[in-house]
PDB file of N, CA and C in Angstrom:
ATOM      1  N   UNK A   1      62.055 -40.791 182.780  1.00  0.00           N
ATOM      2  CA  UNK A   1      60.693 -40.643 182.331  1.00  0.00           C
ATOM      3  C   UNK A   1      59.775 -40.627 183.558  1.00  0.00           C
ATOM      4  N   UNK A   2      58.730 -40.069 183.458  1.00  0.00           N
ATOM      5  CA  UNK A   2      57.557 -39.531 184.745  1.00  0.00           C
ATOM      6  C   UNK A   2      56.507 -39.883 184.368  1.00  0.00           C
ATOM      7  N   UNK A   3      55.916 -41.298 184.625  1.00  0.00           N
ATOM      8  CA  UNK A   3      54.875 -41.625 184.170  1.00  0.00           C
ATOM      9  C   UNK A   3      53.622 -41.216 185.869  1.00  0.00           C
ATOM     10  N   UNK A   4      52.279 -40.503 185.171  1.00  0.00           N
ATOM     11  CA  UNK A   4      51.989 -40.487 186.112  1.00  0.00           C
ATOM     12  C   UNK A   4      50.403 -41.247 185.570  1.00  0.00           C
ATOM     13  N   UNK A   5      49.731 -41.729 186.782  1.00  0.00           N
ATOM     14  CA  UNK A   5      48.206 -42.363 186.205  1.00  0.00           C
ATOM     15  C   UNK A   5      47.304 -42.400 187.488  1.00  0.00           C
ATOM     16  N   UNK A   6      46.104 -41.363 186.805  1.00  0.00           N
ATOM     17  CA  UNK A   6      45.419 -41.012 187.982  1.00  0.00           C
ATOM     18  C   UNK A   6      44.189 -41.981 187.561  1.00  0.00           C
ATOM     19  N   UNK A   7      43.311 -42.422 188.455  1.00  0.00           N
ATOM     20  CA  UNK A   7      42.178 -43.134 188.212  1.00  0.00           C
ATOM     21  C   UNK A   7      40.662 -42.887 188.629  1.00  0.00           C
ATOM     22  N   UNK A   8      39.952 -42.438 188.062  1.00  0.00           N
ATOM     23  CA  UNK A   8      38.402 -41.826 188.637  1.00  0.00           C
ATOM     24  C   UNK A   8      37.388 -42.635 188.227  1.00  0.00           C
ATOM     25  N   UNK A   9      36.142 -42.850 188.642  1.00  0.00           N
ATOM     26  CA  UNK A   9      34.646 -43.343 188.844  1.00  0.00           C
ATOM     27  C   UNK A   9      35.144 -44.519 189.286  1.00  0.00           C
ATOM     28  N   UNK A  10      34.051 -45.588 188.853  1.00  0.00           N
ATOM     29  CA  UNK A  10      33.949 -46.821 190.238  1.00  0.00           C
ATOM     30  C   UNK A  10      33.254 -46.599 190.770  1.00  0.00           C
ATOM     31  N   UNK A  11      32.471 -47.991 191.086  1.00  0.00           N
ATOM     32  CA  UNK A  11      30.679 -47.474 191.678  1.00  0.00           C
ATOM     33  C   UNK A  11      31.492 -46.702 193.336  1.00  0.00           C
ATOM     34  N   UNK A  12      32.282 -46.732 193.583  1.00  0.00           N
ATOM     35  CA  UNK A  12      32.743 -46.338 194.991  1.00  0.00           C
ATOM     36  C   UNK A  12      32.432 -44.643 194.770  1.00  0.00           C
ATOM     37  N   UNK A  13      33.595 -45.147 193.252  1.00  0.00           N
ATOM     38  CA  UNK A  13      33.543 -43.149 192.974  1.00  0.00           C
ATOM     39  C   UNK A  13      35.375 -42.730 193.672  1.00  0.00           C
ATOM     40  N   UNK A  14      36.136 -43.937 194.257  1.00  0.00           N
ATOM     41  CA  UNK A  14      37.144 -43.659 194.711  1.00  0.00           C
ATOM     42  C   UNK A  14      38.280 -42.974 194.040  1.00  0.00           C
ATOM     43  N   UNK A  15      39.212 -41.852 194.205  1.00  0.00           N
ATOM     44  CA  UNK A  15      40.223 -41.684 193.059  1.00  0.00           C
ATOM     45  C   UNK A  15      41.573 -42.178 193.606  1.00  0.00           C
ATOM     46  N   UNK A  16      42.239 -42.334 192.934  1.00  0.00           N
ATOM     47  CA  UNK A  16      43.804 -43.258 193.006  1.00  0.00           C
ATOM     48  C   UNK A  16      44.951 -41.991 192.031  1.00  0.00           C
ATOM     49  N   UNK A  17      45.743 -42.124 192.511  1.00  0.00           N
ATOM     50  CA  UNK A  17      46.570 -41.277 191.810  1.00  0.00           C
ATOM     51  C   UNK A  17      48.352 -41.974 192.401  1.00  0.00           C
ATOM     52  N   UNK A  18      49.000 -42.149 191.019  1.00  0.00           N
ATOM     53  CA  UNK A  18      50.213 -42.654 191.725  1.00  0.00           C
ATOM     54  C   UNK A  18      51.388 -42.268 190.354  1.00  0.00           C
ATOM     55  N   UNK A  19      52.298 -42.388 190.999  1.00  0.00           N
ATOM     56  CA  UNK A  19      53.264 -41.675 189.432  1.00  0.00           C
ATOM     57  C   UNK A  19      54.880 -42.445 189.778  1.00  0.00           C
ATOM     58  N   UNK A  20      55.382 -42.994 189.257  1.00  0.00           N
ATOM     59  CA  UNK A  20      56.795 -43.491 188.885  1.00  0.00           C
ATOM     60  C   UNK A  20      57.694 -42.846 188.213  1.00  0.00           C
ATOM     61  N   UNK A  21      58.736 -42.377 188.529  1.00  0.00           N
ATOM     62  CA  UNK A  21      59.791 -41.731 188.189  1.00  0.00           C
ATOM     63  C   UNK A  21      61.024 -43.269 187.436  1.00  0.00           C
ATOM     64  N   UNK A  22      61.186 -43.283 186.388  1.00  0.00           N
ATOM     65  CA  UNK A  22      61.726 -43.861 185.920  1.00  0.00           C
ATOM     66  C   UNK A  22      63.462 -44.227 185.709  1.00  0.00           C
ATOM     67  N   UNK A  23      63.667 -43.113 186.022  1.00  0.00           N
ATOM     68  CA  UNK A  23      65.295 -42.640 186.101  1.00  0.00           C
ATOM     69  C   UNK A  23      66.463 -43.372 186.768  1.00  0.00           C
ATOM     70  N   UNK A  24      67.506 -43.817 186.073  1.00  0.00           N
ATOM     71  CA  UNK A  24      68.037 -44.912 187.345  1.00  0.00           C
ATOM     72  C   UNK A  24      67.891 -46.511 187.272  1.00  0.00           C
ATOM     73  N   UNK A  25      66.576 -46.757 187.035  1.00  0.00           N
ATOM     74  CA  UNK A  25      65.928 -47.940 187.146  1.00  0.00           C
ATOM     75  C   UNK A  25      66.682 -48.817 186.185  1.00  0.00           C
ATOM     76  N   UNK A  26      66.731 -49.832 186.600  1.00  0.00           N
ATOM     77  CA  UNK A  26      67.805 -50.831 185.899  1.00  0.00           C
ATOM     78  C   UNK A  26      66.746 -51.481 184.308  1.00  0.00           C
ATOM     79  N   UNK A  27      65.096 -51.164 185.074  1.00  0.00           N
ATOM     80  CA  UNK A  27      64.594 -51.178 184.028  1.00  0.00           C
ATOM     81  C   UNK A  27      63.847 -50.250 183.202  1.00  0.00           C
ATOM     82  N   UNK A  28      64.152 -49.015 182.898  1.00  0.00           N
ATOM     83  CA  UNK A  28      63.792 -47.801 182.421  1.00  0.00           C
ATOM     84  C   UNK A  28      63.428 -48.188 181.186  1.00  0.00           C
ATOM     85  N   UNK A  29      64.073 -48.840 180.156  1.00  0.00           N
ATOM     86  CA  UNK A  29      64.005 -48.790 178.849  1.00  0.00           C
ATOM     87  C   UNK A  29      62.438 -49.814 178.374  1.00  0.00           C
ATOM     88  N   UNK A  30      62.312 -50.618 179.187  1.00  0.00           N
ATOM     89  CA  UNK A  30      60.807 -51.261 179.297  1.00  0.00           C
ATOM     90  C   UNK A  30      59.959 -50.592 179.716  1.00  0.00           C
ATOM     91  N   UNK A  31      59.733 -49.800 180.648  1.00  0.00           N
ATOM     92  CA  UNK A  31      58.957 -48.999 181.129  1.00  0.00           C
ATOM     93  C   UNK A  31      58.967 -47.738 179.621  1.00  0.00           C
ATOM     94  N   UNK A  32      59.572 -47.464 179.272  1.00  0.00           N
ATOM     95  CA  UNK A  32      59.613 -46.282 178.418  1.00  0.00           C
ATOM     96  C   UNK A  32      58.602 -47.086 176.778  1.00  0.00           C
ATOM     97  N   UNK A  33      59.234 -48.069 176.688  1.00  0.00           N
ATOM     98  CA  UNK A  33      58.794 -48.871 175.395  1.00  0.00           C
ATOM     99  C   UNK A  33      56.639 -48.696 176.086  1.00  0.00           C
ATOM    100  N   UNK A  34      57.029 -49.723 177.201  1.00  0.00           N
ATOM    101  CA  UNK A  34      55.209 -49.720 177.673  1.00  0.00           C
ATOM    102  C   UNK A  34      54.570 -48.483 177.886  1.00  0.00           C
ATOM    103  N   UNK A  35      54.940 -47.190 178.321  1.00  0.00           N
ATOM    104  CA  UNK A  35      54.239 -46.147 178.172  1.00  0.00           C
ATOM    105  C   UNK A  35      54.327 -45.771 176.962  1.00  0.00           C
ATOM    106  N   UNK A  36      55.516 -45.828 176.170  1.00  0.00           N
ATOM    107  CA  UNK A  36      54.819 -44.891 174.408  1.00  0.00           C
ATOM    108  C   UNK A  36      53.795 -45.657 173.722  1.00  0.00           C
ATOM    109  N   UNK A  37      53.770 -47.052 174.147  1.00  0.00           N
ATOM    110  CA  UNK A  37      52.383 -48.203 173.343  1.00  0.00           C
ATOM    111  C   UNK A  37      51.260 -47.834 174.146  1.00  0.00           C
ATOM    112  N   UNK A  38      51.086 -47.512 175.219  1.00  0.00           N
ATOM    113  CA  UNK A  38      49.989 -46.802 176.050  1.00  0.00           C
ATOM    114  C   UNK A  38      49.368 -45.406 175.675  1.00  0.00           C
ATOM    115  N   UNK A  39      50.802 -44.664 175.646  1.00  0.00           N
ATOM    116  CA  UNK A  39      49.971 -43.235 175.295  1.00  0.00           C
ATOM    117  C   UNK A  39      49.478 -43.414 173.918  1.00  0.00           C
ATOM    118  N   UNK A  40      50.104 -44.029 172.636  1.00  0.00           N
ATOM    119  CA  UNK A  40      50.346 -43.903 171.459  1.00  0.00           C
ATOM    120  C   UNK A  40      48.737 -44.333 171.246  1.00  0.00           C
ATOM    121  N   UNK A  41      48.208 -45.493 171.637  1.00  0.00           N
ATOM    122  CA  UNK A  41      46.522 -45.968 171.974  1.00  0.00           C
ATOM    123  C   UNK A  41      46.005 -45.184 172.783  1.00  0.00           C
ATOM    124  N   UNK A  42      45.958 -44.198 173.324  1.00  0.00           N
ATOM    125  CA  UNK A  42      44.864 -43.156 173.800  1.00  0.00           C
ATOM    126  C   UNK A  42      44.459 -42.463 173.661  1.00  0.00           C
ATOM    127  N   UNK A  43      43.763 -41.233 173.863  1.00  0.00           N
ATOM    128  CA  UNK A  43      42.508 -40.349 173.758  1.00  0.00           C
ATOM    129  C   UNK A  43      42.712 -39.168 173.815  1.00  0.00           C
ATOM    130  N   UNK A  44      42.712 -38.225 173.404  1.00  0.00           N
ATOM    131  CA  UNK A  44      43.565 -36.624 173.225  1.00  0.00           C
ATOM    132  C   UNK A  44      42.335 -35.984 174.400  1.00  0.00           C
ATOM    133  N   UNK A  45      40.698 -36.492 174.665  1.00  0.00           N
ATOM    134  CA  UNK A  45      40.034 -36.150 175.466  1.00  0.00           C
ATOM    135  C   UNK A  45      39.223 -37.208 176.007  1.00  0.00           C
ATOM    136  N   UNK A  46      38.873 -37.332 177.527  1.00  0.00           N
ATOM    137  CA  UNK A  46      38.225 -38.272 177.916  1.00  0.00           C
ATOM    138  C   UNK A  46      36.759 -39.018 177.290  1.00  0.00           C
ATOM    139  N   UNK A  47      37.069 -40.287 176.765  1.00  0.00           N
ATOM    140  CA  UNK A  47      35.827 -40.785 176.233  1.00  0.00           C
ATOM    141  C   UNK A  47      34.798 -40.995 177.131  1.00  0.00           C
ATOM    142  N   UNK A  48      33.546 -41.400 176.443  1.00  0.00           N
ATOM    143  CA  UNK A  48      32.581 -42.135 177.428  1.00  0.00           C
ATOM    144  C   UNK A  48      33.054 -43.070 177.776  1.00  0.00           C
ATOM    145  N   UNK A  49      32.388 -43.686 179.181  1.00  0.00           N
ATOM    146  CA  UNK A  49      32.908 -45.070 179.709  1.00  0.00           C
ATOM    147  C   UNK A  49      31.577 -45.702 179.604  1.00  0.00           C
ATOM    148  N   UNK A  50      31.291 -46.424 180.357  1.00  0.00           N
ATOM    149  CA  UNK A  50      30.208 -47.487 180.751  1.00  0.00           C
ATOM    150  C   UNK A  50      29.716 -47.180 182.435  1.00  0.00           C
ATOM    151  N   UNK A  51      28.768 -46.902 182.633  1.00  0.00           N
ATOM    152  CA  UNK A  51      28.622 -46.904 183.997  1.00  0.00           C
ATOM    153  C   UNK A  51      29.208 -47.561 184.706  1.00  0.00           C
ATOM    154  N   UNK A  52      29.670 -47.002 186.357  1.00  0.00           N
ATOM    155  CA  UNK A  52      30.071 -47.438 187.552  1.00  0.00           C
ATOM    156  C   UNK A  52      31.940 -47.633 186.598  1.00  0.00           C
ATOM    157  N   UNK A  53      32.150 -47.275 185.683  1.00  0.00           N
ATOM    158  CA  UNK A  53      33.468 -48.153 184.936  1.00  0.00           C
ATOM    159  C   UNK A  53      34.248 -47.090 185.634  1.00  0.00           C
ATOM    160  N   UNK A  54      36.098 -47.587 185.410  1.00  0.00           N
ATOM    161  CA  UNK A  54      37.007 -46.598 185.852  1.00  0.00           C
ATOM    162  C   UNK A  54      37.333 -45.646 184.799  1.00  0.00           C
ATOM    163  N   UNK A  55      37.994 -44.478 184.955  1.00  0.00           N
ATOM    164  CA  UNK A  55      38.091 -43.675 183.693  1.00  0.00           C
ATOM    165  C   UNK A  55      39.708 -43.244 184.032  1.00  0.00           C
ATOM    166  N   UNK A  56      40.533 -43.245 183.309  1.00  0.00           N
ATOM    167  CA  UNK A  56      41.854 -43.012 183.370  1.00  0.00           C
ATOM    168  C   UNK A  56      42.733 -41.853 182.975  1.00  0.00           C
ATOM    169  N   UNK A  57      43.545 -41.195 183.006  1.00  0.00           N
ATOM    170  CA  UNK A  57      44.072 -40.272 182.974  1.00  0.00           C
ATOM    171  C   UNK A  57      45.674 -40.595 183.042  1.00  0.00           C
ATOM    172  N   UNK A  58      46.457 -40.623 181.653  1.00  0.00           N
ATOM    173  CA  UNK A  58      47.559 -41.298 181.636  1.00  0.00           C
ATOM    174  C   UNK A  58      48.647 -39.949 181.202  1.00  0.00           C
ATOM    175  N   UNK A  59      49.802 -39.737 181.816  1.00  0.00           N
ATOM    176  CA  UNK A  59      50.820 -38.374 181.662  1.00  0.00           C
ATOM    177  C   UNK A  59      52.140 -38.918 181.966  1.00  0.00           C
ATOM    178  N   UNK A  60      52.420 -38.909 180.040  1.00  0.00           N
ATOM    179  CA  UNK A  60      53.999 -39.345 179.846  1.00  0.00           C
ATOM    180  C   UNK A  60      55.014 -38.273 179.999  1.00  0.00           C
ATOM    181  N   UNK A  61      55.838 -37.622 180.876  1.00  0.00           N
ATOM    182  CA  UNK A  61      56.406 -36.500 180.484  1.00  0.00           C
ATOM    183  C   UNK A  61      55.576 -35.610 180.051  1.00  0.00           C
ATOM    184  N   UNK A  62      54.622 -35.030 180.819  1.00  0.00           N
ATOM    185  CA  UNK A  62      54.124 -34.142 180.403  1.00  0.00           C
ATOM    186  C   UNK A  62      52.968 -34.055 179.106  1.00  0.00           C
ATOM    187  N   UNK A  63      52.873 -35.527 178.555  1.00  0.00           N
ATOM    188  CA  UNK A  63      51.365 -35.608 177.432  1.00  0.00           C
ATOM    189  C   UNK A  63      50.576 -36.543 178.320  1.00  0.00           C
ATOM    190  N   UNK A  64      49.208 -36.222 178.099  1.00  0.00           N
ATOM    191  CA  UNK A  64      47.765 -36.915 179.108  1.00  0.00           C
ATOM    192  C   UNK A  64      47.551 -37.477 177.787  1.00  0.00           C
ATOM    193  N   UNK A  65      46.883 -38.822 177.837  1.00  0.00           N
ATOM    194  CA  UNK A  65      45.776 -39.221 177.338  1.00  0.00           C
ATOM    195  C   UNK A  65      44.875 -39.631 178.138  1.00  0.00           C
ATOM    196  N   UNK A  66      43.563 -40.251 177.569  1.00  0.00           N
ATOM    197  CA  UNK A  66      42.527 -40.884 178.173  1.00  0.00           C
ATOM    198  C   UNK A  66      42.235 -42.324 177.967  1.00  0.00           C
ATOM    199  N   UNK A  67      41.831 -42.840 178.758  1.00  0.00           N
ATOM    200  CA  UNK A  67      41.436 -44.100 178.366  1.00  0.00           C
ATOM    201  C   UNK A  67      40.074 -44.442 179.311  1.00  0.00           C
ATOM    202  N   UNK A  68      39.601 -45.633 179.542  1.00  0.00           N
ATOM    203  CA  UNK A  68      38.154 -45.974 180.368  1.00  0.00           C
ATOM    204  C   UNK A  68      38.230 -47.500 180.112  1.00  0.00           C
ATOM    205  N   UNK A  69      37.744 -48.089 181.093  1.00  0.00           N
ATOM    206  CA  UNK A  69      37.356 -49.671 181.100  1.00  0.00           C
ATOM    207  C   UNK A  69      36.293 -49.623 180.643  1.00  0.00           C
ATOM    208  N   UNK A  70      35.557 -50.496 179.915  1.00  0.00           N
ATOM    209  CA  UNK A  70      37.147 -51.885 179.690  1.00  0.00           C
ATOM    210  C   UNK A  70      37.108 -52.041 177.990  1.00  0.00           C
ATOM    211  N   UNK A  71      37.557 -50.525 178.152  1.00  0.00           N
ATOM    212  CA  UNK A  71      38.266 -50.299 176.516  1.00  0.00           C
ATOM    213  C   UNK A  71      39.603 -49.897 176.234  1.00  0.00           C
ATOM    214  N   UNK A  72      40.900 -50.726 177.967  1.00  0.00           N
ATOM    215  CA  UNK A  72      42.288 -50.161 177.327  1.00  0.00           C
ATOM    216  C   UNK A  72      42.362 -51.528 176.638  1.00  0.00           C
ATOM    217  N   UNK A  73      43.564 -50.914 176.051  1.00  0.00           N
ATOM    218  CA  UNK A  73      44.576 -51.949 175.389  1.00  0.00           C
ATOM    219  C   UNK A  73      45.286 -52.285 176.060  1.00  0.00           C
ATOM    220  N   UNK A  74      45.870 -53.596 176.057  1.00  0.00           N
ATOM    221  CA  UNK A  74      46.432 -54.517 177.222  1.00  0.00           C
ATOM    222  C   UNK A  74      47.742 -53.648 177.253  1.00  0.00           C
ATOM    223  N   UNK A  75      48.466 -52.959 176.767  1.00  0.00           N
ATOM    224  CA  UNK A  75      49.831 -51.630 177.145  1.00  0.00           C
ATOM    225  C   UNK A  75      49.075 -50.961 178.448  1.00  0.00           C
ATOM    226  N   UNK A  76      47.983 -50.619 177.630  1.00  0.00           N
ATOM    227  CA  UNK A  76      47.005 -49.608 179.003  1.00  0.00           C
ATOM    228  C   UNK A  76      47.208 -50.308 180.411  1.00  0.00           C
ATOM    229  N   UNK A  77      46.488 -51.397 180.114  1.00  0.00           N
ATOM    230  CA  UNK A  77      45.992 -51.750 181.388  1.00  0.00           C
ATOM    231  C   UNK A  77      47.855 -52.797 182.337  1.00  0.00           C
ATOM    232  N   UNK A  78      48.426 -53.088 181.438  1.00  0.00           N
ATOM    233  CA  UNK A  78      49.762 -53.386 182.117  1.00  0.00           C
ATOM    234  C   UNK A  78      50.280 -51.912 182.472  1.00  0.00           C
ATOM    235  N   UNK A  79      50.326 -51.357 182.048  1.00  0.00           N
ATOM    236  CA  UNK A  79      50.800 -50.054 182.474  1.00  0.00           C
ATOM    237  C   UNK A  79      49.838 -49.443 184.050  1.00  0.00           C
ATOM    238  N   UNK A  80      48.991 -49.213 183.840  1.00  0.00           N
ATOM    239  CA  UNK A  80      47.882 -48.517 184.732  1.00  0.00           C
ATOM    240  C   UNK A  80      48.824 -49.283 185.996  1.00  0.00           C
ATOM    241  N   UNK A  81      48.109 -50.878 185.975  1.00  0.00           N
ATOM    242  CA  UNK A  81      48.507 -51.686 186.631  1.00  0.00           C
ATOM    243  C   UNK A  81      49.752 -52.066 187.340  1.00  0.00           C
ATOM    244  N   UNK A  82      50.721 -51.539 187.141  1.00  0.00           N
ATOM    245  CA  UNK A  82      52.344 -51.242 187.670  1.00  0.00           C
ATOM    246  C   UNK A  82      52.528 -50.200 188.366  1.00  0.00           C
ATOM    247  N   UNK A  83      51.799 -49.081 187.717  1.00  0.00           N
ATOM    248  CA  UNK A  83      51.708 -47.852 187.840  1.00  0.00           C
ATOM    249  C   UNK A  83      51.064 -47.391 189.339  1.00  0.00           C
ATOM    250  N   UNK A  84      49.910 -47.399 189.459  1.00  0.00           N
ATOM    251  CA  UNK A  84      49.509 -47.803 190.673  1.00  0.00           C
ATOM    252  C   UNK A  84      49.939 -48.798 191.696  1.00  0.00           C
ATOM    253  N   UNK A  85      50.786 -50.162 191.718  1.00  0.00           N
ATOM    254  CA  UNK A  85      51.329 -50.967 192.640  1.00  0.00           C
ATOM    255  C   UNK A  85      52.213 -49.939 192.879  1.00  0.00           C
ATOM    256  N   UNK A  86      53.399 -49.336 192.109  1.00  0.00           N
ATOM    257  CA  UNK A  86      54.927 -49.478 192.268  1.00  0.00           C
ATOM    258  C   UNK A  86      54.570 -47.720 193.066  1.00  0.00           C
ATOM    259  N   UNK A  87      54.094 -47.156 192.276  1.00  0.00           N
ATOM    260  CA  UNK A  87      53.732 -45.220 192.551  1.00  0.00           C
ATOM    261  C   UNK A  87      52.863 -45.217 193.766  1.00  0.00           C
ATOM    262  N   UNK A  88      52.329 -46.320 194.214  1.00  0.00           N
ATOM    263  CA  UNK A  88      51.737 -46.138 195.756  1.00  0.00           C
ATOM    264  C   UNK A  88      52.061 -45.719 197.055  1.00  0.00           C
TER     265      UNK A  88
END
């Protein structure tokens, strides 16, 4: 599985982009469970956020959703959050 999660606004305005290849991994089958509860809660098009907030961009194999702080669901934001450490 190819989880990828790009990240835009922030009063910086900085973007982040990082993606994990899942394959192999002794823990694939957790990672697979936490991205389908991630995508399954997201956004077919980017919502409004809140000023200065981050806005997200989540791609399971090839499906995007959307999400924005600080309206993920804790899948979201454990996910985002791995996603960016480990895909850095």
């Amino acid at each position: 599985m190819r989880i990828q999660v790009r990240r835009t606004g922030g009063f910086a305005g900085i973007e982040r982009h990082a993606e994990v290849n899942t394959a192999g991994r002794a823990d694939a089958s957790e990672w697979r469970s936490l991205a389908e509860r991630a995508v399954a809660a997201g956004r077919d098009a980017p919502p409004a956020g809140v000023p200065d907030g981050f806005h997200y961009e989540i791609t399971v194999d090839g499906r995007t959703v959307y999400a924005t702080d600080p309206y993920l669901t804790e899948e979201q934001r454990v996910l985002i959050s791995r996603v960016l450490k480990e895909g850095a």
